[in-house]
N, C-alpha and C. Protein backbone atom coordinates (compact mmCIF):
# COMPACT_ATOMS: atom_id res chain seq x y z
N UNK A 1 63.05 -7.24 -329.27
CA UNK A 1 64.17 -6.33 -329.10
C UNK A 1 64.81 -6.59 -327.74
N UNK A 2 65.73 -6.52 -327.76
CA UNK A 2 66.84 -6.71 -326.52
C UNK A 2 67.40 -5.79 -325.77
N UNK A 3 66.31 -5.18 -324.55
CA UNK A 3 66.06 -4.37 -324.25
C UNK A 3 67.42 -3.75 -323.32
N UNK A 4 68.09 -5.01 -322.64
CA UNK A 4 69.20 -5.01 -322.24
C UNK A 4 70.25 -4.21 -323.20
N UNK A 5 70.43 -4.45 -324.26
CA UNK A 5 71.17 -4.25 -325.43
C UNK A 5 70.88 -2.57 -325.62
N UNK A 6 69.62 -2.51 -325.87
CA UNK A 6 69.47 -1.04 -325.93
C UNK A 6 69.33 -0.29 -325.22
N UNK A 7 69.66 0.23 -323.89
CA UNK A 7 69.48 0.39 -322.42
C UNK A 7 71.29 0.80 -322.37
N UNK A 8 72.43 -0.10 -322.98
CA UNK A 8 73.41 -0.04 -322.54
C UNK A 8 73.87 0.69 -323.43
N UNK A 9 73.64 0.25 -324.62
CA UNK A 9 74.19 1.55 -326.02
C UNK A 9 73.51 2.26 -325.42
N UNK A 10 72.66 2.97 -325.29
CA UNK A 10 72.06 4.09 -325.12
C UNK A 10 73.07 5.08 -324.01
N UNK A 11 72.54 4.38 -322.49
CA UNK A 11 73.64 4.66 -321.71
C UNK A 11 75.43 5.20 -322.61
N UNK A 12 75.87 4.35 -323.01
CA UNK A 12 77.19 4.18 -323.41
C UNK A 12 77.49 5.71 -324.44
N UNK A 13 76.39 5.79 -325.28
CA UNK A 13 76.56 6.78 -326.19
C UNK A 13 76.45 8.23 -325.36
N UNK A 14 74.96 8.12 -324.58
CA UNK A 14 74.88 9.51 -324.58
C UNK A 14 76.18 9.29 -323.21
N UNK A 15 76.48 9.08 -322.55
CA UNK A 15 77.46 9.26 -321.79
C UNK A 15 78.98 10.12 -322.63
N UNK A 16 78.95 9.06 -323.45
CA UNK A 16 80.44 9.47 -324.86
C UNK A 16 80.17 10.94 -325.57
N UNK A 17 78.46 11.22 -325.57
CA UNK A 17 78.66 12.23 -326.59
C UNK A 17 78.86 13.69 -325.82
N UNK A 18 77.83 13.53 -324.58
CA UNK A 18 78.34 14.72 -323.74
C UNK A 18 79.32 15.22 -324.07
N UNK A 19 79.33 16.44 -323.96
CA UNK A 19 80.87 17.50 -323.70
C UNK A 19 81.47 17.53 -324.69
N UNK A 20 81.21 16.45 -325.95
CA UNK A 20 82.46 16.35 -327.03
C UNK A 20 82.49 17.11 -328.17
N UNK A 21 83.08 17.68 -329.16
CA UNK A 21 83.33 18.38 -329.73
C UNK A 21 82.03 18.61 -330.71
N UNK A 22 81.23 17.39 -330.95
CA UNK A 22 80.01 17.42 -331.73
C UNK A 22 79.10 18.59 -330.85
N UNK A 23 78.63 18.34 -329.53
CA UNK A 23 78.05 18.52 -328.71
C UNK A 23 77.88 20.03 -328.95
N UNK A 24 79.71 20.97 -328.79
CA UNK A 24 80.29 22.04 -328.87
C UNK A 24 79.68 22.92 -329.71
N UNK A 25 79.97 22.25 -331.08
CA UNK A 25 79.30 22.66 -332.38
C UNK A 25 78.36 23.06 -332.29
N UNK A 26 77.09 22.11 -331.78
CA UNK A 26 75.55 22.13 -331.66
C UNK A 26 75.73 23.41 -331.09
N UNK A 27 75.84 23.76 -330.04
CA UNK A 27 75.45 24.69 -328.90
C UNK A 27 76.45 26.22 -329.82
N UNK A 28 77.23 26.41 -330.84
CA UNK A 28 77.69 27.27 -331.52
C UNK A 28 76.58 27.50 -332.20
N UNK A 29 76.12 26.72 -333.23
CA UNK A 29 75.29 26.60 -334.50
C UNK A 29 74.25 27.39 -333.73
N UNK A 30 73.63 26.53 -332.77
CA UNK A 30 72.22 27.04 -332.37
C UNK A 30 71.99 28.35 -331.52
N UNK A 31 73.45 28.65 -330.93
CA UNK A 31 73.02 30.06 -330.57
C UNK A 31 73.49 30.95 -331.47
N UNK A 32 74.14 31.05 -332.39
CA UNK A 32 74.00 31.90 -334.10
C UNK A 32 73.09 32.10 -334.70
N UNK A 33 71.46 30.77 -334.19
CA UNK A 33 70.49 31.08 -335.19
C UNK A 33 69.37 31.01 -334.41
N UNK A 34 68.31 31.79 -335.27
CA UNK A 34 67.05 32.06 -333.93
C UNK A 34 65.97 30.42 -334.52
N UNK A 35 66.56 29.46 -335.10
CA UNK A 35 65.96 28.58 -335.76
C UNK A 35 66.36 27.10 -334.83
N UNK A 36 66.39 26.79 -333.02
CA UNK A 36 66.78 25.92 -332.75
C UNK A 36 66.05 24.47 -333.02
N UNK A 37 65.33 24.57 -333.44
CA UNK A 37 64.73 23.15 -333.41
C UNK A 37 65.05 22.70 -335.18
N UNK A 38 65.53 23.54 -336.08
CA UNK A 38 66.22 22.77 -336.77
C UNK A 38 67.27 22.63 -336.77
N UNK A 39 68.02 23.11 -335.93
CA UNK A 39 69.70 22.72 -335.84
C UNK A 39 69.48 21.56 -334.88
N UNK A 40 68.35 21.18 -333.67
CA UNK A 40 68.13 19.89 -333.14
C UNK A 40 67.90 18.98 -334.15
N UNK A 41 67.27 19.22 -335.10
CA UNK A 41 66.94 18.25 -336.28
C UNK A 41 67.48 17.94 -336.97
N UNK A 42 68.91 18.86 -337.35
CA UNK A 42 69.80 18.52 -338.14
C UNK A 42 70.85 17.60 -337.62
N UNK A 43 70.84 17.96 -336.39
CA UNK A 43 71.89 17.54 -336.28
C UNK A 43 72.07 15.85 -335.57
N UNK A 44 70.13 16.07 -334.85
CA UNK A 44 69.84 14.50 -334.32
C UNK A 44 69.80 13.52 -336.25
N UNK A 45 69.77 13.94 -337.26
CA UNK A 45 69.95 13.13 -338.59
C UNK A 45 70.80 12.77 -338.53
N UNK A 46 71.96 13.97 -338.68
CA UNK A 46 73.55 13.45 -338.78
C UNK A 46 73.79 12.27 -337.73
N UNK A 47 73.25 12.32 -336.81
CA UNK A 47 73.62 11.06 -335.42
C UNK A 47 73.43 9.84 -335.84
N UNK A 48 72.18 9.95 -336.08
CA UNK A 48 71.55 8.86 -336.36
C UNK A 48 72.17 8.05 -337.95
N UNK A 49 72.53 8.62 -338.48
CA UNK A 49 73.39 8.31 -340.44
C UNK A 49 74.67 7.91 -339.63
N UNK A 50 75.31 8.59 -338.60
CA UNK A 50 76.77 8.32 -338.40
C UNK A 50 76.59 6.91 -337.32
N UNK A 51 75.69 6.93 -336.88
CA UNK A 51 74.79 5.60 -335.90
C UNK A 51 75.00 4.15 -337.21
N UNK A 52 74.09 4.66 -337.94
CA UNK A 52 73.88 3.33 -339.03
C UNK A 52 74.96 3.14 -339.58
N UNK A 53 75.78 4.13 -340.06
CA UNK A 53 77.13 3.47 -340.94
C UNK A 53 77.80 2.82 -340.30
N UNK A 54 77.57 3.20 -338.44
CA UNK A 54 78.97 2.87 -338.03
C UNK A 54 78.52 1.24 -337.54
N UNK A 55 77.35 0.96 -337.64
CA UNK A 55 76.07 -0.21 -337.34
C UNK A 55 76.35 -1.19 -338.32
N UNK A 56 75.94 -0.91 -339.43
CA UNK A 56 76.34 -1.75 -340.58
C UNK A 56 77.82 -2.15 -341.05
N UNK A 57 78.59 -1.08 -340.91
CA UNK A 57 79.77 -1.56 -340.90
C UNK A 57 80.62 -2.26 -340.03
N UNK A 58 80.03 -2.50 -338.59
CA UNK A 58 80.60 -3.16 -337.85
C UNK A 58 79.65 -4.72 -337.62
N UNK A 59 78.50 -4.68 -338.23
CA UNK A 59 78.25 -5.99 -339.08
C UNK A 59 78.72 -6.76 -339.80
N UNK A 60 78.92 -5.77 -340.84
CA UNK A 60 79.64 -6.42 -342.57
C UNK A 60 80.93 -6.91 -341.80
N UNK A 61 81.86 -6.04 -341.03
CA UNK A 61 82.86 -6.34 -340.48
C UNK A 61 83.22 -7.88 -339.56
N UNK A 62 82.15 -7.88 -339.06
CA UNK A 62 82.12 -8.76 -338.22
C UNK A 62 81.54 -10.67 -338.72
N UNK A 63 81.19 -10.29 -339.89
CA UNK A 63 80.97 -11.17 -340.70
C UNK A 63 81.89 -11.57 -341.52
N UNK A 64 83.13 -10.87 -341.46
CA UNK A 64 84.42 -11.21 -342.24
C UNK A 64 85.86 -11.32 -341.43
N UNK A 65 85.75 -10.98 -340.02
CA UNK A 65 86.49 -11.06 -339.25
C UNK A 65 86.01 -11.48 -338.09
N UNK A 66 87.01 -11.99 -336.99
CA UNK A 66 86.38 -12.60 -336.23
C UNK A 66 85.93 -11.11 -335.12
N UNK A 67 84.78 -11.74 -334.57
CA UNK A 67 84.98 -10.86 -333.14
C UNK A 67 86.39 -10.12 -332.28
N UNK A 68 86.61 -11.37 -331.72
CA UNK A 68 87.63 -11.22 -330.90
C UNK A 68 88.86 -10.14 -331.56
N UNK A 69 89.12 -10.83 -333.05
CA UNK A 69 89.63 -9.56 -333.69
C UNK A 69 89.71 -8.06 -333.44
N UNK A 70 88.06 -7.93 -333.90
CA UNK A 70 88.04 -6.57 -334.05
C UNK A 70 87.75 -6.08 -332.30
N UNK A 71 87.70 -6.88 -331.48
CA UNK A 71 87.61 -6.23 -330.50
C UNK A 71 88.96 -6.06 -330.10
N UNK A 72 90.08 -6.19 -330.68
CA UNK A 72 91.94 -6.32 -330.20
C UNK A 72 92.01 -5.51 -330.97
N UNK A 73 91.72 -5.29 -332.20
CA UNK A 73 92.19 -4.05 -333.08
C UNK A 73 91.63 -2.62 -332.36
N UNK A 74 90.34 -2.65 -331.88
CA UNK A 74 89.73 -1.28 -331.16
C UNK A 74 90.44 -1.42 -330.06
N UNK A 75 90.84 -2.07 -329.20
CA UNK A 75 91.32 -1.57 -328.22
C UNK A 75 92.37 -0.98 -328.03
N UNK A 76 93.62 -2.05 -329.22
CA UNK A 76 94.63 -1.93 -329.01
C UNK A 76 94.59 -0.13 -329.95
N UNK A 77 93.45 -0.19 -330.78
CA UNK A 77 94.10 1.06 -331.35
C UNK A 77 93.72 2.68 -330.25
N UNK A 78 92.52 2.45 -329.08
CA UNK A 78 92.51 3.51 -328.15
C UNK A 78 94.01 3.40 -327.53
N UNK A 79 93.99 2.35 -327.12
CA UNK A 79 95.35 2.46 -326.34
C UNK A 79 96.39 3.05 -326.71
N UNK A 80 96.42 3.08 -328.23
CA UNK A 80 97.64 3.92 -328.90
C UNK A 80 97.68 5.27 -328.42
N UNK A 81 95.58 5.33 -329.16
CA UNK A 81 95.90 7.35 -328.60
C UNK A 81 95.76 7.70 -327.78
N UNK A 82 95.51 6.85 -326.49
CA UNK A 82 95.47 7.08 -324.99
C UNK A 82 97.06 7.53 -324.81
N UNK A 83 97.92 6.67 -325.21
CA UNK A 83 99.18 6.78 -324.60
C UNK A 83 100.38 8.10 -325.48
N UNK A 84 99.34 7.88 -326.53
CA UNK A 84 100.34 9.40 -327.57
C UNK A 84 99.49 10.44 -326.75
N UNK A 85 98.09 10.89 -326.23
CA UNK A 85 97.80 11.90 -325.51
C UNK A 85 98.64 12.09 -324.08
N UNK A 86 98.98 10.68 -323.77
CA UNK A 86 99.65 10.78 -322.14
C UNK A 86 101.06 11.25 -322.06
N UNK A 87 101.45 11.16 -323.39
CA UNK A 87 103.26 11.19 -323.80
C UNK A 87 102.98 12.94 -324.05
N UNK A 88 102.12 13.01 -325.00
CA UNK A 88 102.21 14.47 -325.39
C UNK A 88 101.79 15.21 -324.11
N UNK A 89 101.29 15.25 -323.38
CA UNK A 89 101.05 16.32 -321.65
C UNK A 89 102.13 15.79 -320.92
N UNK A 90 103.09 14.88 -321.31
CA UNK A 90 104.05 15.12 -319.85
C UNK A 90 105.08 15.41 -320.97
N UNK A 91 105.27 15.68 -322.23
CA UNK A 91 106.30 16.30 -322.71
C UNK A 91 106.23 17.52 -322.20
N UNK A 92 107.82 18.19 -321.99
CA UNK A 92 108.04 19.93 -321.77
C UNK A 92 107.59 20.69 -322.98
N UNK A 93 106.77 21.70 -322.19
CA UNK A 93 106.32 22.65 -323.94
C UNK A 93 107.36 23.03 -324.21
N UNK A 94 107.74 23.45 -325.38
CA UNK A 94 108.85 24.32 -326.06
C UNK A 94 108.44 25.30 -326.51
N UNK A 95 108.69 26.60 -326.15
CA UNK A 95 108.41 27.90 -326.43
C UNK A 95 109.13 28.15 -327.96
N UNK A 96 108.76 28.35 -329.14
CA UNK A 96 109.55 28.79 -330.00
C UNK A 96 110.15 30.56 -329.94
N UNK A 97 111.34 30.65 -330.34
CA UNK A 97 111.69 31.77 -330.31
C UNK A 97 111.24 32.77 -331.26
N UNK A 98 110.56 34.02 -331.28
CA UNK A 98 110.46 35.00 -331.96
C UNK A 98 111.56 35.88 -332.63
């Protein structure tokens, strides 16, 4: 195993998942129920299923396209919603009228 390899995903993910809307959820779910260690359990499954699909499919993917490809298609496609989030906060809000 390539310890390097897994050291940096690791890093990379839990860094990404902090704070994010998954995260949010968890901490809703589990203080609604006096049952936390299965909403930890449920929800470390779901990670791990959304881990492998997104694993295998960027295998299969990568076996039919080139690398370099799909690394221009991901970027170029953050960059899109980087720059529609940057357009949408310096647009003026518009108050609708009542």
């Amino acid at each position: 195993m390539d310890l390097a390899l897994l050291a940096s995903t690791f890093v990379t993910v839990f860094l990404a998942e902090l704070g994010d809307k998954t995260q949010l959820a968890i901490v809703t779910i589990s203080g609604t129920s006096t049952r936390p260690v299965a909403v930890f359990a449920g929800s470390s499954l779901a990670l791990v299923l959304a881990s492998l699909l997104g694993a295998a499919a960027g295998g299969s993917l990568s076996a039919v396209i080139p690398t370099d490809a799909l690394q221009l298609a991901a970027s170029a496609g953050f960059l899109i919603l980087g720059l529609r989030l940057i357009l949408k906060a310096a647009a003026p809000e518009t108050e609708e009228a009542s």
